[in-house]
Structure formats: C-alpha cells, structure tokens
PDB file of N, CA and C in Angstrom:
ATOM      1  N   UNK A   1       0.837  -1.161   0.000  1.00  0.00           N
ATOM      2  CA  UNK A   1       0.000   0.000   0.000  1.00  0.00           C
ATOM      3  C   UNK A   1       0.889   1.232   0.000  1.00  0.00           C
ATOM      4  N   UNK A   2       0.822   2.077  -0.662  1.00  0.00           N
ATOM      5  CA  UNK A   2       1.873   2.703  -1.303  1.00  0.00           C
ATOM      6  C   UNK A   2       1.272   4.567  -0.531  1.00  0.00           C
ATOM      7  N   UNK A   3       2.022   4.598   0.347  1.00  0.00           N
ATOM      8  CA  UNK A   3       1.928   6.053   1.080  1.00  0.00           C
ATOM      9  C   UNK A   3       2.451   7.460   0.230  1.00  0.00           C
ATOM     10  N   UNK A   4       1.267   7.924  -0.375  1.00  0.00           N
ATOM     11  CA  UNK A   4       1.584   8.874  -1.157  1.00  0.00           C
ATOM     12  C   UNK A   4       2.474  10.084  -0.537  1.00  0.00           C
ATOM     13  N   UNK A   5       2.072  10.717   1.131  1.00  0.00           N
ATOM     14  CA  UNK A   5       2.390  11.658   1.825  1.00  0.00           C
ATOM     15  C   UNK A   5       1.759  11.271   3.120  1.00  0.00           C
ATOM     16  N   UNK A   6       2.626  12.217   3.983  1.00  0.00           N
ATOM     17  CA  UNK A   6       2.096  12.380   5.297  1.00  0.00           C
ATOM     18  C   UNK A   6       1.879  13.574   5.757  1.00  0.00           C
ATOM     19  N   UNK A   7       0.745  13.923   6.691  1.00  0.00           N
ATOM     20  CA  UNK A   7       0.198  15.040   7.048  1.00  0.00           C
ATOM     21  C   UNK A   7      -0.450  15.317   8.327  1.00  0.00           C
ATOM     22  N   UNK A   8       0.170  16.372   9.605  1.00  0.00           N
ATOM     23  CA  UNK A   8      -0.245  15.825  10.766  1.00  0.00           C
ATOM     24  C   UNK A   8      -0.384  14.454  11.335  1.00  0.00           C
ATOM     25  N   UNK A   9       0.229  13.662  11.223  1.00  0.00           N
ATOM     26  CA  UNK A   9       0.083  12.494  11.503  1.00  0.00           C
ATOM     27  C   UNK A   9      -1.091  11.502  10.754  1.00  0.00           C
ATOM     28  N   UNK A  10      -1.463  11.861   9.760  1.00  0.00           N
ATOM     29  CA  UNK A  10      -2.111  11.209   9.125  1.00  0.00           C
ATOM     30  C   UNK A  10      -1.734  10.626   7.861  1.00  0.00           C
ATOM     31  N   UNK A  11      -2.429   9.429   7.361  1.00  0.00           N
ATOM     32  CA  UNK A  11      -1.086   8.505   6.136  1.00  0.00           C
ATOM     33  C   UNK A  11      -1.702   8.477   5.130  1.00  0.00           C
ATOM     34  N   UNK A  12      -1.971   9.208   3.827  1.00  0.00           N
ATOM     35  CA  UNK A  12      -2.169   9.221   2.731  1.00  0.00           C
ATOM     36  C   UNK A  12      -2.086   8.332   1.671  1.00  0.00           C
ATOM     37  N   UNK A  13      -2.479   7.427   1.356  1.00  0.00           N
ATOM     38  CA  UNK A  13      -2.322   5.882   0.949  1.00  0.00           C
ATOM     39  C   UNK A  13      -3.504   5.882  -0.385  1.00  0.00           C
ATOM     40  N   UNK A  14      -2.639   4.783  -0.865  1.00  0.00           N
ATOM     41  CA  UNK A  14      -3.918   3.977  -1.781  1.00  0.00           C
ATOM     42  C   UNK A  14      -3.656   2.561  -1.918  1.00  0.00           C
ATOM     43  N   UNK A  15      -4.089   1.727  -1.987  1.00  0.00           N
ATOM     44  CA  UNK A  15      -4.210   0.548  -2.167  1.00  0.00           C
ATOM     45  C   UNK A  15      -3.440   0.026  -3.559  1.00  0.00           C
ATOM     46  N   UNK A  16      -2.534  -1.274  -3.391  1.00  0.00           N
ATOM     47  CA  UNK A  16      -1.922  -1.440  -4.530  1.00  0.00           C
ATOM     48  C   UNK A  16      -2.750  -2.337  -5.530  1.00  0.00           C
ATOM     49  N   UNK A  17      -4.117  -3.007  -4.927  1.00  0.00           N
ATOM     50  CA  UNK A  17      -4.995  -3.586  -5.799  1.00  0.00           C
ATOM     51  C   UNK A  17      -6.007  -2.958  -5.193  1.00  0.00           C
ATOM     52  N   UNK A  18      -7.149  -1.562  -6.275  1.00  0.00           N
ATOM     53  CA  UNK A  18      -7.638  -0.833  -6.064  1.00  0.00           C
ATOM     54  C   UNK A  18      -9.069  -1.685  -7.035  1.00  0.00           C
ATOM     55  N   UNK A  19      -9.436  -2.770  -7.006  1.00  0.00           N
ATOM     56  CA  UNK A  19     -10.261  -2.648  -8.062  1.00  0.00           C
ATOM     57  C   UNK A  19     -10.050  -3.885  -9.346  1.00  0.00           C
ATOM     58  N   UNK A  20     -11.066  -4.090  -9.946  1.00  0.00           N
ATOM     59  CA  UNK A  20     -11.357  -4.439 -11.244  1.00  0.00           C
ATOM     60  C   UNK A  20     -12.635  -4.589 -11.241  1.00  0.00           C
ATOM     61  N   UNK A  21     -12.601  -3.671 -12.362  1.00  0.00           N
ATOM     62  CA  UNK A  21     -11.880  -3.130 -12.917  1.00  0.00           C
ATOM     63  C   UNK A  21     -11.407  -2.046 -11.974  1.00  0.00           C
ATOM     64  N   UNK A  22     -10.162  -1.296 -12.418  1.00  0.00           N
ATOM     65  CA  UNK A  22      -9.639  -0.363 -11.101  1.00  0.00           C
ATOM     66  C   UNK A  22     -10.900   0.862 -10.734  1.00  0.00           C
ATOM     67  N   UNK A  23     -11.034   1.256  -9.564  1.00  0.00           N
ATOM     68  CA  UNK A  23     -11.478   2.451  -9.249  1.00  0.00           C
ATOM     69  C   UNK A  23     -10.924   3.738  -9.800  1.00  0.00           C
ATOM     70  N   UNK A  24     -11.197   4.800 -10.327  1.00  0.00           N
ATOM     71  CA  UNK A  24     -10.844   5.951 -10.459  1.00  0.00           C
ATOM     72  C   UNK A  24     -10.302   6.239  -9.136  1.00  0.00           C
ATOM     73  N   UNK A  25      -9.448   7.340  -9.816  1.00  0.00           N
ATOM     74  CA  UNK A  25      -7.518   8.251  -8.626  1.00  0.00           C
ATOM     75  C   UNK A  25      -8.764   8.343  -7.151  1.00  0.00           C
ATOM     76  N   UNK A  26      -8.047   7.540  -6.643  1.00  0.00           N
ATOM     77  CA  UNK A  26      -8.877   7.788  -4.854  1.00  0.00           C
ATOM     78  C   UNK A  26      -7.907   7.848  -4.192  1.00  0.00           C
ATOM     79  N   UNK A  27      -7.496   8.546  -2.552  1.00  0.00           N
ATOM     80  CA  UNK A  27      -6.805   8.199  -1.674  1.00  0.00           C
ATOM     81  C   UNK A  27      -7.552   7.954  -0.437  1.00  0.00           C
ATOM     82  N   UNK A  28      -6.908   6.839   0.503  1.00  0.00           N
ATOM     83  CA  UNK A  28      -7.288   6.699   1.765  1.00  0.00           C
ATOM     84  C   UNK A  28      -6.242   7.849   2.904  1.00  0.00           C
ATOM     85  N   UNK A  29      -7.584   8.357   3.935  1.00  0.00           N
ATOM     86  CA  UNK A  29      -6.315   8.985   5.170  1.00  0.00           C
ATOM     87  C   UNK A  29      -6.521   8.445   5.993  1.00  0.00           C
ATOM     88  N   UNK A  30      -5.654   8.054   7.065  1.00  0.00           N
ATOM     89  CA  UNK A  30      -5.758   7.028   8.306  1.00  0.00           C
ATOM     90  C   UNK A  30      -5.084   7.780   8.941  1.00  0.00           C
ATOM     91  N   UNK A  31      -5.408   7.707  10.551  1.00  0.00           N
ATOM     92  CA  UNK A  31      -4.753   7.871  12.076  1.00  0.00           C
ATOM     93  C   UNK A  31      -5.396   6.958  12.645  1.00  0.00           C
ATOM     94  N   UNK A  32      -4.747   6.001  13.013  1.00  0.00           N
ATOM     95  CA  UNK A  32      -5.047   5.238  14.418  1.00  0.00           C
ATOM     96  C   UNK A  32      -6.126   4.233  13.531  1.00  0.00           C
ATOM     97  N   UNK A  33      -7.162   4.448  14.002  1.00  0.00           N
ATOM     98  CA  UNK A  33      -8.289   3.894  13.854  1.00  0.00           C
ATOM     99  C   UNK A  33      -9.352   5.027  13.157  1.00  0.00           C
ATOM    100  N   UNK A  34      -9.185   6.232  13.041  1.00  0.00           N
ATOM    101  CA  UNK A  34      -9.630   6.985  11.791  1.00  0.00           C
ATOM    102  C   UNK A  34      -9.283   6.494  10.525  1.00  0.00           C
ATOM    103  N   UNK A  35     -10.253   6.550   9.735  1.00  0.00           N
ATOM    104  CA  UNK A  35     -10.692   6.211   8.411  1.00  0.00           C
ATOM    105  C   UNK A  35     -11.028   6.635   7.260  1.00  0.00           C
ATOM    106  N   UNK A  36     -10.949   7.233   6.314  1.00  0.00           N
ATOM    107  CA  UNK A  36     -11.295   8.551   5.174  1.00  0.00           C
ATOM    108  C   UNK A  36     -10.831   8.001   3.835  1.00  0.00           C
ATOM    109  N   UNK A  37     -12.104   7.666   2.842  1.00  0.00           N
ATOM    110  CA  UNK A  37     -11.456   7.512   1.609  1.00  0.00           C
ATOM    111  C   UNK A  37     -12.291   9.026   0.696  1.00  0.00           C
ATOM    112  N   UNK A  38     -11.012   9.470  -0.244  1.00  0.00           N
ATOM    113  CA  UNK A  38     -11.626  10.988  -0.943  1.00  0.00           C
ATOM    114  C   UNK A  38     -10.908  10.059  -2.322  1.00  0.00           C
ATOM    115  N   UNK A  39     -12.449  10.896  -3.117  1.00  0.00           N
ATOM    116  CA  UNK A  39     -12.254  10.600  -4.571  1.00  0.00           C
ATOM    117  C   UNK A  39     -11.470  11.899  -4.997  1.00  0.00           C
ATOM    118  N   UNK A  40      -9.864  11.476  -5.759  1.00  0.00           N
ATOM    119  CA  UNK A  40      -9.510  12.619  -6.766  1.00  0.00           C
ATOM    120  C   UNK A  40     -10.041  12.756  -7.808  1.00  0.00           C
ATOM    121  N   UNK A  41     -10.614  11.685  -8.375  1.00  0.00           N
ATOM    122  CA  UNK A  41     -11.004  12.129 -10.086  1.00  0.00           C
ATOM    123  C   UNK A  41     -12.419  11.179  -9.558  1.00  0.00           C
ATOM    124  N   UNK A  42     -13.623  11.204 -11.027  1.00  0.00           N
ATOM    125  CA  UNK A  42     -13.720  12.661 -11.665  1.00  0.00           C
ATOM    126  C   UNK A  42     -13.413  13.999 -11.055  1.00  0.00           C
ATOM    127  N   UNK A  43     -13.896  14.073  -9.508  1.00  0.00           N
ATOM    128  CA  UNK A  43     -14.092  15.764  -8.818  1.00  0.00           C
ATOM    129  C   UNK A  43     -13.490  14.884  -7.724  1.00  0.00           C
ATOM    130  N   UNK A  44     -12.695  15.751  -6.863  1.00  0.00           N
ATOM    131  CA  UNK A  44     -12.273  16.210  -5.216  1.00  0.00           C
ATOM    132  C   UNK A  44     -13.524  15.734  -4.162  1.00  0.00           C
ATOM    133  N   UNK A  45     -13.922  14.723  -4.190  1.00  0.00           N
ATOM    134  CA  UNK A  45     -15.009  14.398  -2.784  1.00  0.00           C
ATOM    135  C   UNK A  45     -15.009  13.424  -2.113  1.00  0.00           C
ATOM    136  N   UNK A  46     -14.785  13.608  -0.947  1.00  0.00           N
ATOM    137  CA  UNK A  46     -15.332  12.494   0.367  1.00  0.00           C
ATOM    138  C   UNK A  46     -16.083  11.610   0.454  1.00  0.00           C
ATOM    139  N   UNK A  47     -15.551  10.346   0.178  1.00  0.00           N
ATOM    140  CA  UNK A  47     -16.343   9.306  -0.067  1.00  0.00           C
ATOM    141  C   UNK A  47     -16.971   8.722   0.708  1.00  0.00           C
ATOM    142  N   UNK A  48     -16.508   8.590   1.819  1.00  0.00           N
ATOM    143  CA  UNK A  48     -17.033   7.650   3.002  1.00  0.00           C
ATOM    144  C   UNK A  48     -15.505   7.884   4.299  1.00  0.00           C
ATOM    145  N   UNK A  49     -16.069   8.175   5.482  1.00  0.00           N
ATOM    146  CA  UNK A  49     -15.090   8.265   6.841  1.00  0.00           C
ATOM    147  C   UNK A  49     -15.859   7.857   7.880  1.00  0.00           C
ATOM    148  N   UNK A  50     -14.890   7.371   9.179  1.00  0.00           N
ATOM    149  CA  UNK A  50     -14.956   6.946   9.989  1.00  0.00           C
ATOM    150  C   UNK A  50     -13.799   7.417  10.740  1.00  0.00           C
ATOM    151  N   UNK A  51     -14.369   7.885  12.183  1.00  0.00           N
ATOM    152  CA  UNK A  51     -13.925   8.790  13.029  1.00  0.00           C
ATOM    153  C   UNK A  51     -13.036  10.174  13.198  1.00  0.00           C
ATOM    154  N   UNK A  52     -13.201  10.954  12.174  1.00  0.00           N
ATOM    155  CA  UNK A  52     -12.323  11.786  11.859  1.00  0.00           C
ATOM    156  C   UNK A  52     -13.428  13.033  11.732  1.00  0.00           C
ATOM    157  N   UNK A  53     -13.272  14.217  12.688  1.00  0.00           N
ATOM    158  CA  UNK A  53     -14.533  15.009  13.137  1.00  0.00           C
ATOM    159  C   UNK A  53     -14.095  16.281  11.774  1.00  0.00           C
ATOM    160  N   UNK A  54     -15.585  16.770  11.642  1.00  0.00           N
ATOM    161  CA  UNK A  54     -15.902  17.424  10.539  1.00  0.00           C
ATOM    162  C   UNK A  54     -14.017  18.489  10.258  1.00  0.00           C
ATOM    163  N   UNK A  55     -13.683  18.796  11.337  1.00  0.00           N
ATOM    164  CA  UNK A  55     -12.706  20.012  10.869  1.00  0.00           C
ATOM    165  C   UNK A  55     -11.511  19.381  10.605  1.00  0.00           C
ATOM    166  N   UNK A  56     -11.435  18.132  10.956  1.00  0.00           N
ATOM    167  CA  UNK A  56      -9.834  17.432  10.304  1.00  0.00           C
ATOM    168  C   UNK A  56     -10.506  17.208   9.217  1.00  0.00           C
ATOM    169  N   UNK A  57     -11.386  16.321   8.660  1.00  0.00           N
ATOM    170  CA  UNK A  57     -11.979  16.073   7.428  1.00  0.00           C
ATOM    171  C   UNK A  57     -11.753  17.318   5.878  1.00  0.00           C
ATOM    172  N   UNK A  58     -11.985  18.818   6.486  1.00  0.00           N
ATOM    173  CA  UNK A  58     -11.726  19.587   5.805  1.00  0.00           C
ATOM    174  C   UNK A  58     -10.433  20.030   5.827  1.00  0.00           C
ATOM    175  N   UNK A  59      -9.639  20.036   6.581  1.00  0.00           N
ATOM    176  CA  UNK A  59      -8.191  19.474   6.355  1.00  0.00           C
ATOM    177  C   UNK A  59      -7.697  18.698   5.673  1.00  0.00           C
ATOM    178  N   UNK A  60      -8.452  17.421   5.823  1.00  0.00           N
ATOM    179  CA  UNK A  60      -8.069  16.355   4.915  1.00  0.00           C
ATOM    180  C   UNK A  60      -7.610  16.240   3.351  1.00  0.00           C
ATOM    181  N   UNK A  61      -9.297  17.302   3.297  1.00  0.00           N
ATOM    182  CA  UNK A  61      -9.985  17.769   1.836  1.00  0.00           C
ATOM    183  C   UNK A  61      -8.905  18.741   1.035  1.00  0.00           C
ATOM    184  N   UNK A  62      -8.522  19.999   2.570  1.00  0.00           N
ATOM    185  CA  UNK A  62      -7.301  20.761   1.311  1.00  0.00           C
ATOM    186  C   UNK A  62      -6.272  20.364   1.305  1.00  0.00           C
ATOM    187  N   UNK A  63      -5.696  19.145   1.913  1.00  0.00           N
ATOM    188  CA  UNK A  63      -4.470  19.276   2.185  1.00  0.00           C
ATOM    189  C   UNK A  63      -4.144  17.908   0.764  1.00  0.00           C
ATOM    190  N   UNK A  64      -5.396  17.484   0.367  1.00  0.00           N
ATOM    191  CA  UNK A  64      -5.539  16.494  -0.731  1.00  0.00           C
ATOM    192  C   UNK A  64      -5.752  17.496  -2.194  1.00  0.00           C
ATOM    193  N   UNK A  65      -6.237  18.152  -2.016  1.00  0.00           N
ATOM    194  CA  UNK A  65      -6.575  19.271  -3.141  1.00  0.00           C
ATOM    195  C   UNK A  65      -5.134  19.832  -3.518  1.00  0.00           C
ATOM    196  N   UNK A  66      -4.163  20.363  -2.283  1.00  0.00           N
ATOM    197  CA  UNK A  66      -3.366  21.212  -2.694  1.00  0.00           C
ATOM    198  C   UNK A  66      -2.367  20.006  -3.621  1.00  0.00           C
ATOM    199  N   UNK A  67      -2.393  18.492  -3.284  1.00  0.00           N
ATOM    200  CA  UNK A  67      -1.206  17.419  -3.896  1.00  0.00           C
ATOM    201  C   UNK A  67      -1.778  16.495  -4.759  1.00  0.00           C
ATOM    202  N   UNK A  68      -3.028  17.325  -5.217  1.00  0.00           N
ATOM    203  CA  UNK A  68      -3.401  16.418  -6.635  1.00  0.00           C
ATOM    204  C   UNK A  68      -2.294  15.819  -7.290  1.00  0.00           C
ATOM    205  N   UNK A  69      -1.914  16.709  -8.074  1.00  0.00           N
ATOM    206  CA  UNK A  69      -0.929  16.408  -9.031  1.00  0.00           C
ATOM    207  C   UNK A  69       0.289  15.408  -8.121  1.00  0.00           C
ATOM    208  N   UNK A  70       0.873  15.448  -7.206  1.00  0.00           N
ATOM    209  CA  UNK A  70       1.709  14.777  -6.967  1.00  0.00           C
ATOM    210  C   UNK A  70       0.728  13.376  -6.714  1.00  0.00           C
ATOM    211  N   UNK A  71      -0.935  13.131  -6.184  1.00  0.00           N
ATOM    212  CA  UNK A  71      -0.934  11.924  -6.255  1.00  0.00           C
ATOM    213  C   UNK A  71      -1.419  11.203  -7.175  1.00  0.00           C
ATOM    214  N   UNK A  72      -2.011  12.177  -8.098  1.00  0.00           N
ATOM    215  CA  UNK A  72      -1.966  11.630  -9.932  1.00  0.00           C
ATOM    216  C   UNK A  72      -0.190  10.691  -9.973  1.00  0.00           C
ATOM    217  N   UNK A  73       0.275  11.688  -9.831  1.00  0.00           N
ATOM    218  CA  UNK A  73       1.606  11.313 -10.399  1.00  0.00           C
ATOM    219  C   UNK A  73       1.792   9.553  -9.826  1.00  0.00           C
ATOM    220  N   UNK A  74       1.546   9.727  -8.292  1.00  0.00           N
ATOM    221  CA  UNK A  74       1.875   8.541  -7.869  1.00  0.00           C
ATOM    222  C   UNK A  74       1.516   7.291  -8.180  1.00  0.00           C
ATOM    223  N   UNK A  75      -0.361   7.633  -8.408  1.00  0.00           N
ATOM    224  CA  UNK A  75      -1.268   6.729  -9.031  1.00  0.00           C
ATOM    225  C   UNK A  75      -0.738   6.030 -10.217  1.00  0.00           C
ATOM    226  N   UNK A  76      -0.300   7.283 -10.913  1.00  0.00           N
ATOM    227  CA  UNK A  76      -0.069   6.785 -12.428  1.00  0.00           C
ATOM    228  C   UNK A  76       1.094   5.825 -12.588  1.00  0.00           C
ATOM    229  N   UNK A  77       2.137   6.282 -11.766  1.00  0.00           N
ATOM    230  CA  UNK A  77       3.526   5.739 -11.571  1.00  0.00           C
ATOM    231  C   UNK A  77       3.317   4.187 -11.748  1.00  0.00           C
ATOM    232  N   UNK A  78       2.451   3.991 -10.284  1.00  0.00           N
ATOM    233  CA  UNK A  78       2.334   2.674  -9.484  1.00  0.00           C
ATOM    234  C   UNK A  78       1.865   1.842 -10.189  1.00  0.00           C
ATOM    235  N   UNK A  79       0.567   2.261 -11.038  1.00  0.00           N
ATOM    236  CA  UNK A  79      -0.572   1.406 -11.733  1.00  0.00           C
ATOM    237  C   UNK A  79       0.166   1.322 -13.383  1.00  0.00           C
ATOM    238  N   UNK A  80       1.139   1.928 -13.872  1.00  0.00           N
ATOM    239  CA  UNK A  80       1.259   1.792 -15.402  1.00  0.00           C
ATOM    240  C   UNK A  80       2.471   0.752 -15.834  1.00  0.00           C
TER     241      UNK A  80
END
C-alpha cells in the first residue's frame, strides 16, 4: 500500500490492488483507527469516513486538493 504523503500524523495511501476493474484516482487517510477515503477524479469528494470530526476532514480535503498532481503522479507511476 503505497503512502503517497504524510500530514499531521495522518497517512495518505492507496491501495496497490484498487479494483477491477480499477477504481478511479482515490486516496485513503488514516490515524489510528480513523478512516477517510476521498475521490480525486472525476471531482475532489469524500467518499465515506470513519472517526475523523468534521474540521480534520476539511483538512483532509485541502491538504488532498493542494497534492493532486503529486498523487496523480503517484497513481499513475504505481498502476502503469
């Protein structure tokens, strides 16, 4: 599972078998036992979380927005 970045203590990940057919660019964020998967493509949205209170969540959201491109990049890297 391939850790794109880290952020406040939280682990930016995606899964190295995402799918089949694969899912569209998603990342998971984890702490502890917090849980957060956000869709990058088509659009930037929050797919589904578990325990992670509304204002880290929007943290989550820009701090995933601002490294699109680096986790395109990663996605693409990993999967081609």
């Amino acid at each position: 599972m391939p850790v794109v970045f880290r952020h406040k203590g939280i682990r930016i990940f995606f899964f190295s078998n995402e799918g089949v057919p694969r899912e569209p660019i998603h990342v998971h964020a984890q702490r502890g036992e917090c849980l957060a998967k956000v869709w990058v493509q088509p659009t930037l949205q929050l797919a589904d979380s578990f325990g992670f209170t509304s204002a880290e969540l929007r943290d989550i959201l820009d701090v995933i927005e601002q490294n699109v491109e680096l986790i395109e990049e990663a996605w693409n890297e990993h999967f081609s």
